[in-house]
C-alpha atoms as a PDB file:
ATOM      1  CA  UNK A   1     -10.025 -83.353 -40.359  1.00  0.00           C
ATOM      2  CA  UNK A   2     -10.508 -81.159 -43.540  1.00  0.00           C
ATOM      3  CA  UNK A   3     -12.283 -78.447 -41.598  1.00  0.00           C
ATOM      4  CA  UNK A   4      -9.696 -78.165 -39.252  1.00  0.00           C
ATOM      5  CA  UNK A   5      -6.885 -78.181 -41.762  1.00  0.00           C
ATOM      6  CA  UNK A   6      -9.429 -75.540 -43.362  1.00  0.00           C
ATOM      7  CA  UNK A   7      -9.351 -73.366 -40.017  1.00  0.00           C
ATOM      8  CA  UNK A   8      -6.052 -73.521 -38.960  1.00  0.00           C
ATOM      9  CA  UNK A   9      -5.476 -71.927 -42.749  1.00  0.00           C
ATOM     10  CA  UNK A  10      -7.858 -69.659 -42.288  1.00  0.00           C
ATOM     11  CA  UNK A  11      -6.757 -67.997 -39.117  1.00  0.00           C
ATOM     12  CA  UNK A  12      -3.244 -68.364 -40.553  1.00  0.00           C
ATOM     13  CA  UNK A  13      -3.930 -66.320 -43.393  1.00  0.00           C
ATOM     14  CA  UNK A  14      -6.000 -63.593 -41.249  1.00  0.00           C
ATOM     15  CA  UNK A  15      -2.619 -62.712 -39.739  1.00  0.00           C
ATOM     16  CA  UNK A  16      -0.650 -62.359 -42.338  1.00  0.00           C
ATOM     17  CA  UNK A  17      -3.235 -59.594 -44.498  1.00  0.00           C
ATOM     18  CA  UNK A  18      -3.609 -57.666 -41.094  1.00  0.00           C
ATOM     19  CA  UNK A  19       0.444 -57.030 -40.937  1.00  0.00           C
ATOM     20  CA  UNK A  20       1.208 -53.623 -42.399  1.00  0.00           C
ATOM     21  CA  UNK A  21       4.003 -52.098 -44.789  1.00  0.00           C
ATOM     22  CA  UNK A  22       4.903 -48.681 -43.961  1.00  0.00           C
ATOM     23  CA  UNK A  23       4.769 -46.595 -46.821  1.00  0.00           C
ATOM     24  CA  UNK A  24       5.079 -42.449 -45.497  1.00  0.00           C
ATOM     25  CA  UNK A  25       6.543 -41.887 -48.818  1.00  0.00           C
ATOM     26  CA  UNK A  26       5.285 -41.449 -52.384  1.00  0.00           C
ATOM     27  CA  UNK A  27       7.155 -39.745 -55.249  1.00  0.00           C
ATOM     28  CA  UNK A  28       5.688 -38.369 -58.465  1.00  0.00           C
ATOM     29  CA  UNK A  29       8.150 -37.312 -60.863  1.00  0.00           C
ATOM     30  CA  UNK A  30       7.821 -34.636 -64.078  1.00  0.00           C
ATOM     31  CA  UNK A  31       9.532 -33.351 -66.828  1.00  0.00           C
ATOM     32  CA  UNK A  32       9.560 -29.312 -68.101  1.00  0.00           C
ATOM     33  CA  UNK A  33      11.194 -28.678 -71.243  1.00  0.00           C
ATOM     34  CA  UNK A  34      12.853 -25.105 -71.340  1.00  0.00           C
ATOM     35  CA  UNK A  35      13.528 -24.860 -74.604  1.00  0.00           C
ATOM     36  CA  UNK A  36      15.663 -27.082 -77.666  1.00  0.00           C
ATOM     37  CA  UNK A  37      18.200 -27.858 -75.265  1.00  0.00           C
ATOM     38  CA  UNK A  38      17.453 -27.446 -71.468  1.00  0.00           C
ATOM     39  CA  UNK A  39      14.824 -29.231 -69.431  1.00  0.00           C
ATOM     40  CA  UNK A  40      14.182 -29.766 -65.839  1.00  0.00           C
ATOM     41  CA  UNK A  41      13.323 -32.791 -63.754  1.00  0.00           C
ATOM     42  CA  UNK A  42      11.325 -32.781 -60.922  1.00  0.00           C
ATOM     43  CA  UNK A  43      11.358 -35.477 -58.355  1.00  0.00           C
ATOM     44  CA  UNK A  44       8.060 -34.856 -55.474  1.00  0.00           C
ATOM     45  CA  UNK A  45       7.974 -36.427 -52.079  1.00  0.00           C
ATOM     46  CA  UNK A  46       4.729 -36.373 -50.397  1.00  0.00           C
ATOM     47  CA  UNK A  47       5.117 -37.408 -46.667  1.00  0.00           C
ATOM     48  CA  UNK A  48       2.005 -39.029 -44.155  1.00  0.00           C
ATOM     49  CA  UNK A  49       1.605 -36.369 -41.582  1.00  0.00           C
ATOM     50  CA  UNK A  50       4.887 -36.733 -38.794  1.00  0.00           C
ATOM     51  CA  UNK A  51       7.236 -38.112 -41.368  1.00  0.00           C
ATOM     52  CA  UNK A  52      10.333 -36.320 -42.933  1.00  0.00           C
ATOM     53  CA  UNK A  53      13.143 -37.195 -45.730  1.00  0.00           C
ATOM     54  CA  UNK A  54      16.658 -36.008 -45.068  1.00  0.00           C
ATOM     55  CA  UNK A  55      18.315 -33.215 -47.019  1.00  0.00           C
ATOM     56  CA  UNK A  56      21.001 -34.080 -49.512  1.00  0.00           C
ATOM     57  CA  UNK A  57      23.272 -32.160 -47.116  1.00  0.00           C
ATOM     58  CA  UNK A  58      23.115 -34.452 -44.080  1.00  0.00           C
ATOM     59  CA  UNK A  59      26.928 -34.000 -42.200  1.00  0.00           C
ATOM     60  CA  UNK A  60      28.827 -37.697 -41.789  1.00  0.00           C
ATOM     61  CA  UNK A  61      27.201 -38.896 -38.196  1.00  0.00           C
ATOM     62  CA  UNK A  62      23.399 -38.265 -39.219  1.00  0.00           C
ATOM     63  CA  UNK A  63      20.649 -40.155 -40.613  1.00  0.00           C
ATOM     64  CA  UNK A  64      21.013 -41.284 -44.292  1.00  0.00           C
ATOM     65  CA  UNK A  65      20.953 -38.270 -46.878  1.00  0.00           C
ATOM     66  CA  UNK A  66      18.979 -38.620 -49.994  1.00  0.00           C
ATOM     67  CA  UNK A  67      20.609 -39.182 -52.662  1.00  0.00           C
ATOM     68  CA  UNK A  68      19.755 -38.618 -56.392  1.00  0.00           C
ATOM     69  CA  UNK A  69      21.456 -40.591 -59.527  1.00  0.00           C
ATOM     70  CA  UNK A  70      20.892 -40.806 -63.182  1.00  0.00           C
ATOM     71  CA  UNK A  71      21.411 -43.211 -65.086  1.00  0.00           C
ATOM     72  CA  UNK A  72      24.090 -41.986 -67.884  1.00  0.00           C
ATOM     73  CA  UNK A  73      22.342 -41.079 -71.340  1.00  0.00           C
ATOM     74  CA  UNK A  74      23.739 -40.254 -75.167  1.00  0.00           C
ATOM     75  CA  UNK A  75      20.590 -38.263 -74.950  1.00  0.00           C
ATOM     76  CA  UNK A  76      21.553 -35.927 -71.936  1.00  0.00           C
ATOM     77  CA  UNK A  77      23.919 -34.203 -69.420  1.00  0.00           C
ATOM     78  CA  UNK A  78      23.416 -33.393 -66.393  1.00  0.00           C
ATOM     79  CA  UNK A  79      23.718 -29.291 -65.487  1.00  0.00           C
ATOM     80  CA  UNK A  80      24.880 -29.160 -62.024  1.00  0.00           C
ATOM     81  CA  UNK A  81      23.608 -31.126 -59.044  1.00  0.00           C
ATOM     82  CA  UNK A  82      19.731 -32.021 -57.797  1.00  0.00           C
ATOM     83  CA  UNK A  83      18.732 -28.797 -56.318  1.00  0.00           C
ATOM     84  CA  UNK A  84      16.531 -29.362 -53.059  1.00  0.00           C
ATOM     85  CA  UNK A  85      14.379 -26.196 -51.306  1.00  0.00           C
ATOM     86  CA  UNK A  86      15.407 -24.916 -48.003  1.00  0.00           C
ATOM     87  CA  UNK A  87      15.364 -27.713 -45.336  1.00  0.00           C
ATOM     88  CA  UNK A  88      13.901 -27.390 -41.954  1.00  0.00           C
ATOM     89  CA  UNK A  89      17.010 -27.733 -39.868  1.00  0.00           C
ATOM     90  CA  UNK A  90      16.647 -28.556 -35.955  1.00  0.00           C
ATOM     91  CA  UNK A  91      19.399 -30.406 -33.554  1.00  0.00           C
ATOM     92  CA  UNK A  92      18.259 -34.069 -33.026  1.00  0.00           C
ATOM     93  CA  UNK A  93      19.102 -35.605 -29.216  1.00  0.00           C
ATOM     94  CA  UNK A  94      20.041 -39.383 -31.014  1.00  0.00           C
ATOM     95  CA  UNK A  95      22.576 -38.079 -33.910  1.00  0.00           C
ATOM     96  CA  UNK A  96      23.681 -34.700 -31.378  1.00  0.00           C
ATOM     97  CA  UNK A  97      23.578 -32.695 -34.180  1.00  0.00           C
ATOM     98  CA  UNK A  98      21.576 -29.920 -36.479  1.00  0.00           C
ATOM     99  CA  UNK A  99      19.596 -32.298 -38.702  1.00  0.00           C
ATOM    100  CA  UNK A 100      18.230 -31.000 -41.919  1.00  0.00           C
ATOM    101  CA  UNK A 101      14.800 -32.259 -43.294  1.00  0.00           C
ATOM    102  CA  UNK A 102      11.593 -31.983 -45.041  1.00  0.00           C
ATOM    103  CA  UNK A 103       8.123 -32.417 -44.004  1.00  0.00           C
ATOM    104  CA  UNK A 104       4.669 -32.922 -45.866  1.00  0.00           C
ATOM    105  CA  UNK A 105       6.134 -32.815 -48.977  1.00  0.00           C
ATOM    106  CA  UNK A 106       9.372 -31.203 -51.265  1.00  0.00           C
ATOM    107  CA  UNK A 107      10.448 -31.230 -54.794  1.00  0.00           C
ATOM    108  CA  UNK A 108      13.834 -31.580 -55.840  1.00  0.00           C
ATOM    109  CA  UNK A 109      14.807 -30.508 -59.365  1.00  0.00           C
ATOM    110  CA  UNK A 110      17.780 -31.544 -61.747  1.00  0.00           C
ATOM    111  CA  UNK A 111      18.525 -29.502 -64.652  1.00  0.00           C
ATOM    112  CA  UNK A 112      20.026 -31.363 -68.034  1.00  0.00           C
ATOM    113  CA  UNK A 113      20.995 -30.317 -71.283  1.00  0.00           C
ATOM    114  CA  UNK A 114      19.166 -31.829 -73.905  1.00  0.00           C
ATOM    115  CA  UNK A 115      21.388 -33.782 -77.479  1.00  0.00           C
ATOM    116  CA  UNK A 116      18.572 -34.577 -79.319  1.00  0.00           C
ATOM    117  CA  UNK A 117      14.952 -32.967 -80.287  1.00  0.00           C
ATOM    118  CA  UNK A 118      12.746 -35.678 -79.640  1.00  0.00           C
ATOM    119  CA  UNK A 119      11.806 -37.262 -76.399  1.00  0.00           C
ATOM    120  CA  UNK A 120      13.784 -38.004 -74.019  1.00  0.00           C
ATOM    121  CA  UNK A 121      13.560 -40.870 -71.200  1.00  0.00           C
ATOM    122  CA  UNK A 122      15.139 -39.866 -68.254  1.00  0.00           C
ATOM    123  CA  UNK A 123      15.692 -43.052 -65.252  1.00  0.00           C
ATOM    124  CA  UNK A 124      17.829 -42.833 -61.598  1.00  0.00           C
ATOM    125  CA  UNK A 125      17.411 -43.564 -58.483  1.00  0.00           C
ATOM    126  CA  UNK A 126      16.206 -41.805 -55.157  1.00  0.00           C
ATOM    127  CA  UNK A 127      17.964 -43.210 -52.135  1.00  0.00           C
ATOM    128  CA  UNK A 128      16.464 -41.743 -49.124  1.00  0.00           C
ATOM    129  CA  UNK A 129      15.518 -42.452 -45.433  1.00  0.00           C
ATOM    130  CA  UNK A 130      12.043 -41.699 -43.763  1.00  0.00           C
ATOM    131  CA  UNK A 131      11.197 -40.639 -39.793  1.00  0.00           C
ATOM    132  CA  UNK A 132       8.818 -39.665 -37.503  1.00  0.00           C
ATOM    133  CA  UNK A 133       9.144 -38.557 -33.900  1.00  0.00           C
ATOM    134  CA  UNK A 134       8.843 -42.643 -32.622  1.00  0.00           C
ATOM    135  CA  UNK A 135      10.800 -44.564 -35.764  1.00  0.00           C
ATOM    136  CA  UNK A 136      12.797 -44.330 -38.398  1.00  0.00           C
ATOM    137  CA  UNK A 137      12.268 -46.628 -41.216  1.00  0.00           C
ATOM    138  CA  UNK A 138      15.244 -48.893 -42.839  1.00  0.00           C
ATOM    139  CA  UNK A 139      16.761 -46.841 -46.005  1.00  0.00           C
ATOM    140  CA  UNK A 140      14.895 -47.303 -49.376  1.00  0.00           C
ATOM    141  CA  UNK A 141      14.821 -46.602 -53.332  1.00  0.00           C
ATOM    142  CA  UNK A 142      12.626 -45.394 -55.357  1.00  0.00           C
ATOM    143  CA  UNK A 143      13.929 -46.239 -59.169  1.00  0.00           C
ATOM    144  CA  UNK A 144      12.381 -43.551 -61.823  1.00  0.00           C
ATOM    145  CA  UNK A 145      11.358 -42.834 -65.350  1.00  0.00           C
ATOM    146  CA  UNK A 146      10.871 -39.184 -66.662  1.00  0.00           C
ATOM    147  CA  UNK A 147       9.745 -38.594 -70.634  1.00  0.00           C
ATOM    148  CA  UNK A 148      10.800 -35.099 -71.821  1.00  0.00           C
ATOM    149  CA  UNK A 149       8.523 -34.088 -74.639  1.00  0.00           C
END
């Protein structure tokens, strides 16, 4: 009886290490100081060949938009908005619209104006949604931590 138990756990088991988690997505994030008082973030998507991340310009009908927050700081502002590199924009039959995206990889950058001299940690959040030609995966986050030196 103990060897069965011990089987039926076995093979059990087997099937739940061969189920995968999709992962097309890793981020990498750095930090540039300017000068005293200006530095620049830089948040890096690398995509598995035949996946894409949406622009942050993605019209009301599409596929979830990335989207970039900070957590507020006494120890910086935010200059402007996340600036993203020019999309890839094509029309896409299941949202009947111009879709604009990234592929391989993209860096999106967010200038802030430093208050103090020393380091700086910098967290947010990237909300964003992956594809390929077959799927699209459920939205997800990707929470962040940045020293400025």
């Amino acid at each position: 009886m103990k060897k069965l138990m011990f089987l039926i756990l076995l093979i059990s088991s087997t099937g739940l290490v061969s189920a995968q988690i999709l992962t097309p997505v890793r981020w990498s994030y750095a930090a540039k100081r300017l000068n005293d008082k200006e530095a620049v973030i830089f948040l890096k998507a690398t995509m598995d060949q035949g996946w894409h991340v949406y622009s942050q310009n993605v019209q009301k009908g599409g596929p979830v938009k990335t989207t970039i927050t900070f957590e507020p700081s006494k120890s910086f502002l935010l200059s402007g908005k996340p600036v993203e590199p020019t999309p890839v924009t094509k029309f896409e039959k299941v949202f009947n619209m111009e879709i604009s995206f990234f592929a391989d990889e993209v860096i999106f950058q967010q200038k802030i104006l430093l208050r103090s001299k020393g380091p700086v940690k910098v967290k947010g959040n990237i909300h964003y949604m992956t594809c390929n030609e077959e799927k699209c995966l459920p939205p997800d986050d990707a929470g962040f931590t940045v020293m400025v030196n």
